[in-house]
Each structure stands twice: as structure tokens, then as C-alpha cells.
PDB file of N, CA and C in Angstrom:
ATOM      1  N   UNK A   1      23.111  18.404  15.819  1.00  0.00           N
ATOM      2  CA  UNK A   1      22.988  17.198  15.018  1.00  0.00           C
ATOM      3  C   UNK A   1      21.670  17.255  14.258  1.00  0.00           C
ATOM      4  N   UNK A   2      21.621  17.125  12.910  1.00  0.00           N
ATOM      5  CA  UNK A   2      20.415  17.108  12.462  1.00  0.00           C
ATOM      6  C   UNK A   2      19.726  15.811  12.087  1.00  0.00           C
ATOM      7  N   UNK A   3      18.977  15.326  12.483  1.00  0.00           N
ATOM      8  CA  UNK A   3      17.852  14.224  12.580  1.00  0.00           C
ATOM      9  C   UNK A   3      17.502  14.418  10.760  1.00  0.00           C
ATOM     10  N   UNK A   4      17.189  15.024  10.071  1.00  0.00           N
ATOM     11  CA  UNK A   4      16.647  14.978   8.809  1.00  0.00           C
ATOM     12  C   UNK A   4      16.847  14.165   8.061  1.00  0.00           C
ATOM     13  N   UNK A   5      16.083  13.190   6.882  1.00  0.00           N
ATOM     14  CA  UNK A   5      16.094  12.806   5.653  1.00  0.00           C
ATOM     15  C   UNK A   5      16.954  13.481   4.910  1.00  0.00           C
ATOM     16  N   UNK A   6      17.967  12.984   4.406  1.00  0.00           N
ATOM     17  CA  UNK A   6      18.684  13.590   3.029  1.00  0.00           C
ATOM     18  C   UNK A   6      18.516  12.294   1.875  1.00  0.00           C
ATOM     19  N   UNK A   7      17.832  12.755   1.390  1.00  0.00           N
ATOM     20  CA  UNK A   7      17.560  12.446  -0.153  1.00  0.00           C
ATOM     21  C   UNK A   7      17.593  13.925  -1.561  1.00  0.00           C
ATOM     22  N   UNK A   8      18.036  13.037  -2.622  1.00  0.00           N
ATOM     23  CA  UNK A   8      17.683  13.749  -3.730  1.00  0.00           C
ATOM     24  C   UNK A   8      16.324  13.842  -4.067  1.00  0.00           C
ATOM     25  N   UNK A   9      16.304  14.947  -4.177  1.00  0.00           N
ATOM     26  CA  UNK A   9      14.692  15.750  -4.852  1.00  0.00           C
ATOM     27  C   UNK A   9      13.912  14.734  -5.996  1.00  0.00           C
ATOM     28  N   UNK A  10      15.005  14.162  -6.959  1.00  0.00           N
ATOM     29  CA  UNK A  10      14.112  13.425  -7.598  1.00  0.00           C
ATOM     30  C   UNK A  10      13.999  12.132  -6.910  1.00  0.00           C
ATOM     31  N   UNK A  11      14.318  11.075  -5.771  1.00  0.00           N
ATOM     32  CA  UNK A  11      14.379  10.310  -5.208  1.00  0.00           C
ATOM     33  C   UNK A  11      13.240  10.388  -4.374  1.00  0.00           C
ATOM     34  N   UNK A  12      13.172  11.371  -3.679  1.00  0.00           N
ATOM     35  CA  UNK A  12      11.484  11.839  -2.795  1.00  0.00           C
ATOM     36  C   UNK A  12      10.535  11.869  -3.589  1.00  0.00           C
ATOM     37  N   UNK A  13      10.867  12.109  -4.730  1.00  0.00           N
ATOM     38  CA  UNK A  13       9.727  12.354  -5.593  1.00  0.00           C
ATOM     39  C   UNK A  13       9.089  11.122  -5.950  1.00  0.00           C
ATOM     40  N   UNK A  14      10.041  10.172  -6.611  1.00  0.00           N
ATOM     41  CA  UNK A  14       9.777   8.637  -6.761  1.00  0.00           C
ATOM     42  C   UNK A  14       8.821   8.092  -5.599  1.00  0.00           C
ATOM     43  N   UNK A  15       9.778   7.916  -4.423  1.00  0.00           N
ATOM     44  CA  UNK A  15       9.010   7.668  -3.270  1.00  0.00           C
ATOM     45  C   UNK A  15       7.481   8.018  -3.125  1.00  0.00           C
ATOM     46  N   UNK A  16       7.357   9.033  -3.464  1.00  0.00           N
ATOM     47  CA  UNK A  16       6.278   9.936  -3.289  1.00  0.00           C
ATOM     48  C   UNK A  16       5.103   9.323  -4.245  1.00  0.00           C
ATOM     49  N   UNK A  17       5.534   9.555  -5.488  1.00  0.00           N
ATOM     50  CA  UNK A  17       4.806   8.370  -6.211  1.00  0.00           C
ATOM     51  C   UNK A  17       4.222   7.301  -6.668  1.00  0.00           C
ATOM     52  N   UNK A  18       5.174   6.508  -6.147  1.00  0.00           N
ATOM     53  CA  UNK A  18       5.124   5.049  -5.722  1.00  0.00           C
ATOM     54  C   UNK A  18       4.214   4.759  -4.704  1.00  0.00           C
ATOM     55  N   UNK A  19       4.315   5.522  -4.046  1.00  0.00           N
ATOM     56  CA  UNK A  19       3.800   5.454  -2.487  1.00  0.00           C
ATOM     57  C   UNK A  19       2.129   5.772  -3.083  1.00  0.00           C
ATOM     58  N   UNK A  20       1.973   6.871  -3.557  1.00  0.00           N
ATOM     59  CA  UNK A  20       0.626   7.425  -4.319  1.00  0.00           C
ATOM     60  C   UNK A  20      -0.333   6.215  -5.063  1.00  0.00           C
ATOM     61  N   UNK A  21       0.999   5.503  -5.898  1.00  0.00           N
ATOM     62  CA  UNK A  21       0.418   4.713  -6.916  1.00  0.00           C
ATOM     63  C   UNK A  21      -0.482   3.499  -6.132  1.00  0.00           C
ATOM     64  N   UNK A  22       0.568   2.508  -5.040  1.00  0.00           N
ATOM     65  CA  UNK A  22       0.310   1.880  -3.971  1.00  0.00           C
ATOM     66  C   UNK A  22      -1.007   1.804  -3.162  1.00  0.00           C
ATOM     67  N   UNK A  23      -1.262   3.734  -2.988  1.00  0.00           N
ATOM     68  CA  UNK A  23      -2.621   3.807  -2.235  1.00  0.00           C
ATOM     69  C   UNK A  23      -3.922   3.909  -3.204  1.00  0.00           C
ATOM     70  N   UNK A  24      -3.762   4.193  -4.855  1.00  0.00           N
ATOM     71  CA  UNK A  24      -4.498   4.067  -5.607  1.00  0.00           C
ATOM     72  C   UNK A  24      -5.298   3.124  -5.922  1.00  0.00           C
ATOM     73  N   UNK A  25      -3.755   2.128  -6.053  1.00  0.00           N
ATOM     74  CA  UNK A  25      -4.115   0.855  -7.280  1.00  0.00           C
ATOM     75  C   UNK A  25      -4.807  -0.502  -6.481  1.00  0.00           C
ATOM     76  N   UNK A  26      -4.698  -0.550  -5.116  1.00  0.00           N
ATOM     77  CA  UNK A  26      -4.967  -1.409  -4.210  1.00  0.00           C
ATOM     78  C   UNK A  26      -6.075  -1.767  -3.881  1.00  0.00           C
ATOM     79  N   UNK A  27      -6.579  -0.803  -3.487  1.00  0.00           N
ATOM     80  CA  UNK A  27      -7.896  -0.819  -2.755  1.00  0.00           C
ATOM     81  C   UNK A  27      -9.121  -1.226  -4.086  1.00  0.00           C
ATOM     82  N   UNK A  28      -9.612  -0.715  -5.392  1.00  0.00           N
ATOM     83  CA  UNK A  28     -10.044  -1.715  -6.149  1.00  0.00           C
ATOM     84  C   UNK A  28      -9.657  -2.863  -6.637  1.00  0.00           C
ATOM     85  N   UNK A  29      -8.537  -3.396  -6.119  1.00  0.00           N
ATOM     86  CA  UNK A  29      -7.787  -5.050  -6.001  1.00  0.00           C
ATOM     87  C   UNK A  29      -8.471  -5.674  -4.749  1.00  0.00           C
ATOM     88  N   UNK A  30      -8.583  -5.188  -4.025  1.00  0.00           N
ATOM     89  CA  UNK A  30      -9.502  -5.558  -2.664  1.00  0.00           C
ATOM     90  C   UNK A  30     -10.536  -5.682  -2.786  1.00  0.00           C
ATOM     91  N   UNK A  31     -11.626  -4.561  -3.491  1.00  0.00           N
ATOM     92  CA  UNK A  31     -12.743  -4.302  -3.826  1.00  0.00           C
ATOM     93  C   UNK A  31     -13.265  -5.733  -4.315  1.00  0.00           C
ATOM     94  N   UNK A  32     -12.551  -5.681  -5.733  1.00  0.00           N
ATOM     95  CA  UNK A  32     -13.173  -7.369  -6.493  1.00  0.00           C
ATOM     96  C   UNK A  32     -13.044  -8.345  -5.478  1.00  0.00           C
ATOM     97  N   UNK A  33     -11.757  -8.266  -4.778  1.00  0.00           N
ATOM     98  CA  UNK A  33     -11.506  -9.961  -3.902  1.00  0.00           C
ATOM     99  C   UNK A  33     -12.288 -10.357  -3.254  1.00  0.00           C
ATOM    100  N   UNK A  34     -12.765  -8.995  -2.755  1.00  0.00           N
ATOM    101  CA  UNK A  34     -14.202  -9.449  -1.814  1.00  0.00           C
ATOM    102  C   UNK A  34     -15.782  -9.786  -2.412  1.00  0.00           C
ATOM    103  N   UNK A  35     -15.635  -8.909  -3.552  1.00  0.00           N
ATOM    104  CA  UNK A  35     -17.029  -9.713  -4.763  1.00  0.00           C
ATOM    105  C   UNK A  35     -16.717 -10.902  -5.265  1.00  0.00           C
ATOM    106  N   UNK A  36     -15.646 -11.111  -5.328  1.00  0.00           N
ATOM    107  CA  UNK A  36     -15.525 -12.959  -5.819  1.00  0.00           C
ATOM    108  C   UNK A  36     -15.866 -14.088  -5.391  1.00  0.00           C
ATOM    109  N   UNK A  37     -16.417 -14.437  -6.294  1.00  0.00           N
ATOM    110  CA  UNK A  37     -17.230 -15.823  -5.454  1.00  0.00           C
ATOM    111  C   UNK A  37     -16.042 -17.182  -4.736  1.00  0.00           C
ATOM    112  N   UNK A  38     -14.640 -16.418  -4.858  1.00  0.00           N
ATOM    113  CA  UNK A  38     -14.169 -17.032  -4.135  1.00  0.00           C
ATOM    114  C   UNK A  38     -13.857 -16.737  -2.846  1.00  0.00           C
ATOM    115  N   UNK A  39     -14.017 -15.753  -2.340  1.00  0.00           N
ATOM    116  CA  UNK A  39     -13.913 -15.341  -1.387  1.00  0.00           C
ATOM    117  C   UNK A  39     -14.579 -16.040  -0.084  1.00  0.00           C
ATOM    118  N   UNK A  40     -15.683 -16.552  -0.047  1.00  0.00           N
ATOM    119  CA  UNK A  40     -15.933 -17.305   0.905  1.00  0.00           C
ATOM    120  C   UNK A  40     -16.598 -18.744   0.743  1.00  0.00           C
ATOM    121  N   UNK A  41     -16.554 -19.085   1.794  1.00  0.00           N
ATOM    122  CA  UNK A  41     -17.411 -20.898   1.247  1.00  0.00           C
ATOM    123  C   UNK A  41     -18.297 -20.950   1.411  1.00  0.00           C
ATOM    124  N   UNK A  42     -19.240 -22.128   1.090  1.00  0.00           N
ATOM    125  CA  UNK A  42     -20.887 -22.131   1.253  1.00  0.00           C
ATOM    126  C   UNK A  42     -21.150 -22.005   2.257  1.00  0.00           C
ATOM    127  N   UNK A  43     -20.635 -21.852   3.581  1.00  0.00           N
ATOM    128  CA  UNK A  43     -21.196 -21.129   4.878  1.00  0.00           C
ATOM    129  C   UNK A  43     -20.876 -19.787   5.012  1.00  0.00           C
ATOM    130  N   UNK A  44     -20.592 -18.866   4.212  1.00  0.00           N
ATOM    131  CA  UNK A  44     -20.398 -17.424   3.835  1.00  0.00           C
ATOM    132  C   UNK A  44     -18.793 -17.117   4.494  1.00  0.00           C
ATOM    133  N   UNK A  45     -18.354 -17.944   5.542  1.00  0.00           N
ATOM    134  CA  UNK A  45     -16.898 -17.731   6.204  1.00  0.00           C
ATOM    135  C   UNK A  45     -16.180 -17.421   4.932  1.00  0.00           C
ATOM    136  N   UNK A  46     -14.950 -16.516   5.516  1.00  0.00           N
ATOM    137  CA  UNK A  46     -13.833 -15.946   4.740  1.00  0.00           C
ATOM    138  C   UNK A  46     -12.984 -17.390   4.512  1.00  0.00           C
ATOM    139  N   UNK A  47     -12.746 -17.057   3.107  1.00  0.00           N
ATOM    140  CA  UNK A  47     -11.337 -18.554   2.595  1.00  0.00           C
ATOM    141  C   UNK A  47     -10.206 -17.665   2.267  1.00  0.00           C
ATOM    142  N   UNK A  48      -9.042 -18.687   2.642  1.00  0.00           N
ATOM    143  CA  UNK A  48      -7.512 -18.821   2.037  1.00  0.00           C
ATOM    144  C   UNK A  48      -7.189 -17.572   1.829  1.00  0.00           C
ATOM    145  N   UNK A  49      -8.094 -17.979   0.098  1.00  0.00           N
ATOM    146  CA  UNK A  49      -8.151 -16.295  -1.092  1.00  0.00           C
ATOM    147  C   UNK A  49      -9.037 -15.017  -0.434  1.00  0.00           C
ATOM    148  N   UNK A  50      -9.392 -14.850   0.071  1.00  0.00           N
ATOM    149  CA  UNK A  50      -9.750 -13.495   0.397  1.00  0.00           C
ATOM    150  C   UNK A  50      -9.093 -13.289   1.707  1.00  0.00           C
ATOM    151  N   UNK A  51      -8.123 -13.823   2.752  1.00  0.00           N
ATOM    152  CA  UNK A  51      -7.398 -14.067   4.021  1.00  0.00           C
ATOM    153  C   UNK A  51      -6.077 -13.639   2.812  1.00  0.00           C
ATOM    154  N   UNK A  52      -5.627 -14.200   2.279  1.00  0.00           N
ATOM    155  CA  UNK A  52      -4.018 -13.563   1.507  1.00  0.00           C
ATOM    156  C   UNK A  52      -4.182 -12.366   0.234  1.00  0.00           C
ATOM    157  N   UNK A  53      -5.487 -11.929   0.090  1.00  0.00           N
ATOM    158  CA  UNK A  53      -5.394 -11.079  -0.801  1.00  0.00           C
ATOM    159  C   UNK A  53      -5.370  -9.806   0.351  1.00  0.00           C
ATOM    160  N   UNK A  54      -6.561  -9.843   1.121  1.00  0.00           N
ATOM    161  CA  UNK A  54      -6.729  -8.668   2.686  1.00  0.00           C
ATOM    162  C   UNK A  54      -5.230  -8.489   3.022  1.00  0.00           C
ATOM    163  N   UNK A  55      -4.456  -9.530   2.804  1.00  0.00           N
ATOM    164  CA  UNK A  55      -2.963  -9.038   3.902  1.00  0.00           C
ATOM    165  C   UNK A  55      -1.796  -9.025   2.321  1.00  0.00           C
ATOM    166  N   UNK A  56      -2.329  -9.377   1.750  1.00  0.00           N
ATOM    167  CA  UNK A  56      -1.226  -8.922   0.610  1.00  0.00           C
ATOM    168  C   UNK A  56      -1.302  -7.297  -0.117  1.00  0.00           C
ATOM    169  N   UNK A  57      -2.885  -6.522   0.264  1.00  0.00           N
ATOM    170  CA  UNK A  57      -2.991  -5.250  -0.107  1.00  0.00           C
ATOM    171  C   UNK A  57      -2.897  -4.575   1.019  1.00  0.00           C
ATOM    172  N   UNK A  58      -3.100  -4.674   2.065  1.00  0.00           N
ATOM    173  CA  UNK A  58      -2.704  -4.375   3.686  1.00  0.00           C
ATOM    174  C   UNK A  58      -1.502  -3.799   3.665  1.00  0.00           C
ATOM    175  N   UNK A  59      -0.742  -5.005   3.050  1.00  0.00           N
ATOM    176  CA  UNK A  59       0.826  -4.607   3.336  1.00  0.00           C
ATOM    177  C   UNK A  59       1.348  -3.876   2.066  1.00  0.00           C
ATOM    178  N   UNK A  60       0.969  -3.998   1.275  1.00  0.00           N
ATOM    179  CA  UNK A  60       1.093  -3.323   0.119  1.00  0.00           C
ATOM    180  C   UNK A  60       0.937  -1.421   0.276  1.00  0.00           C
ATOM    181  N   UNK A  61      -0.211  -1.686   1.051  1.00  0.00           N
ATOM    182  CA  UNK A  61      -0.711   0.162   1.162  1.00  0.00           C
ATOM    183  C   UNK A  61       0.135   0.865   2.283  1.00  0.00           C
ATOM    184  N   UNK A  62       0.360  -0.235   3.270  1.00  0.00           N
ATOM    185  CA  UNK A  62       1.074  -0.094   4.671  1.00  0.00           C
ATOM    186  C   UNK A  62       2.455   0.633   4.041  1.00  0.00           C
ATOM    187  N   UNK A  63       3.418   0.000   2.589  1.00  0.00           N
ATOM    188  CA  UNK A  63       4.156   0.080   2.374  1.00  0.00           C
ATOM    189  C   UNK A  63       4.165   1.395   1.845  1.00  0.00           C
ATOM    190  N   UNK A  64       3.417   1.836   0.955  1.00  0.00           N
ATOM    191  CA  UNK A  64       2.934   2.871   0.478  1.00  0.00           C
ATOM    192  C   UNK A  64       3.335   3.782   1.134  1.00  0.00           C
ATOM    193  N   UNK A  65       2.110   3.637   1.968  1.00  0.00           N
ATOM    194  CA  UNK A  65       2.040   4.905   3.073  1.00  0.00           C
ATOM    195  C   UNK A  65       3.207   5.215   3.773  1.00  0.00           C
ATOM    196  N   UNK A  66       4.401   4.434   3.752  1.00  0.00           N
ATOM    197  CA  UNK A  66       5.505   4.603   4.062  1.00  0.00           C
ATOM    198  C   UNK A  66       6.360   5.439   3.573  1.00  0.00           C
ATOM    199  N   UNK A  67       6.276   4.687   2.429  1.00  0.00           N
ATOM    200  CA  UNK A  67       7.240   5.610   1.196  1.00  0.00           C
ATOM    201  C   UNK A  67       6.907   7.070   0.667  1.00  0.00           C
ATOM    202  N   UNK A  68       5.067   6.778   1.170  1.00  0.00           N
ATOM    203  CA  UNK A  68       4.878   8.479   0.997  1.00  0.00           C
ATOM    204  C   UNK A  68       5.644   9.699   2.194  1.00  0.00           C
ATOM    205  N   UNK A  69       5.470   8.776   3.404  1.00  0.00           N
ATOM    206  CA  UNK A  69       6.016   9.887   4.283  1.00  0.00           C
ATOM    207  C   UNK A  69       8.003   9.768   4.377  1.00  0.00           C
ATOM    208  N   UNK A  70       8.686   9.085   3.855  1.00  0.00           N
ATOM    209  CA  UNK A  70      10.360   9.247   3.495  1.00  0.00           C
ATOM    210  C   UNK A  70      10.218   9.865   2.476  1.00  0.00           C
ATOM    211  N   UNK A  71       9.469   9.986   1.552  1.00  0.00           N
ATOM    212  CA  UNK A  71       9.457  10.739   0.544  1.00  0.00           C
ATOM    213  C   UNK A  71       9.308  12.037   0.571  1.00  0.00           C
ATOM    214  N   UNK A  72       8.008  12.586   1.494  1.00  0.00           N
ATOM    215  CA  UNK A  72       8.352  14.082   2.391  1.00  0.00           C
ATOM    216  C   UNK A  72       8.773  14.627   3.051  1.00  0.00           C
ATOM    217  N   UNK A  73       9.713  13.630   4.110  1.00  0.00           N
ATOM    218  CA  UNK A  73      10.502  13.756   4.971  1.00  0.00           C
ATOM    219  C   UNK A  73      11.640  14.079   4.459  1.00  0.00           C
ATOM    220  N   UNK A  74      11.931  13.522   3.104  1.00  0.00           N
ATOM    221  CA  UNK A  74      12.988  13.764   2.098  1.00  0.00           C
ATOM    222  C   UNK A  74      13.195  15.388   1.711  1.00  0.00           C
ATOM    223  N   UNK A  75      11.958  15.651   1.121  1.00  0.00           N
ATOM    224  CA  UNK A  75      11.536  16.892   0.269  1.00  0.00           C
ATOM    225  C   UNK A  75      12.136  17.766   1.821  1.00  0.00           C
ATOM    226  N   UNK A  76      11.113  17.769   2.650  1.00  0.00           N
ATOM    227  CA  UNK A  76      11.825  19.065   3.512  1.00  0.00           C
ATOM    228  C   UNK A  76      12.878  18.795   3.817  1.00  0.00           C
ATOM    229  N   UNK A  77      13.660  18.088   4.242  1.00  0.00           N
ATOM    230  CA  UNK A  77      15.111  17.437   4.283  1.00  0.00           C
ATOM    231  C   UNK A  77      15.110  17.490   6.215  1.00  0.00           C
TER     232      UNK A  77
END
């Protein structure tokens, strides 16, 4: 019985990309959230906006990193 990913070559590839783009584009989306002066209140504590941006790029990269590895799991089949 073979356990393997079957995907099309250009389908892993997507994945693969996506997944790439995900771990790129995120993390300077994070970067600013945390220089923004909204990010915390006049007692320096974390607000709202920097609590749903942390878990909206979290899960974003989490997702990523997902799609990068079905995407190679794909490629070798």
C-alpha cells in the first residue's frame, strides 16, 4: 500500500509557492504591527490590534508551512 501524496507536478508546485509567498509576505506584516502605536496602551500592555494581527500571521505562516510540505510530499509522490 503506498502512503504517498499524489498530486500533479504543477499542483505541488503552486502549493509550494503559495506556501513560500505566505512565509515571505508575513512576517514584515508583523514587523509594523508591532511598531504601531497601536499596538499597545499607555501602560505599554499588548491591545486587541496587535493580539489579532500576532494570530492572524501565526496562522497564516502555520498555513504556509503546510502547504510547503504537501507540496513536497507531492513532488516526491
Amino acid at each position: 500500500m503506498d502512503n504517498g501524496i499524489v498530486l500533479p507536478t504543477a499542483l505541488a508546485v503552486i502549493l509550494i509557492i503559495g506556501g513560500l509567498w505566505s512565509l515571505i509576505v508575513w512576517p514584515p506584516y508583523l514587523i509594523e504591527a508591532y511598531k504601531s502605536p497601536k499596538a499597545r496602551d499607555e501602560k505599554g500592555a499588548p491591545t486587541r490590534y496587535l493580539t489579532v494581527n500576532l494570530m492572524k500571521v501565526t496562522t497564516s505562516m502555520l498555513f504556509g508551512l503546510v502547504a510547503i510540505i504537501i507540496g513536497f510530499r507531492g513532488l516526491m509522490g
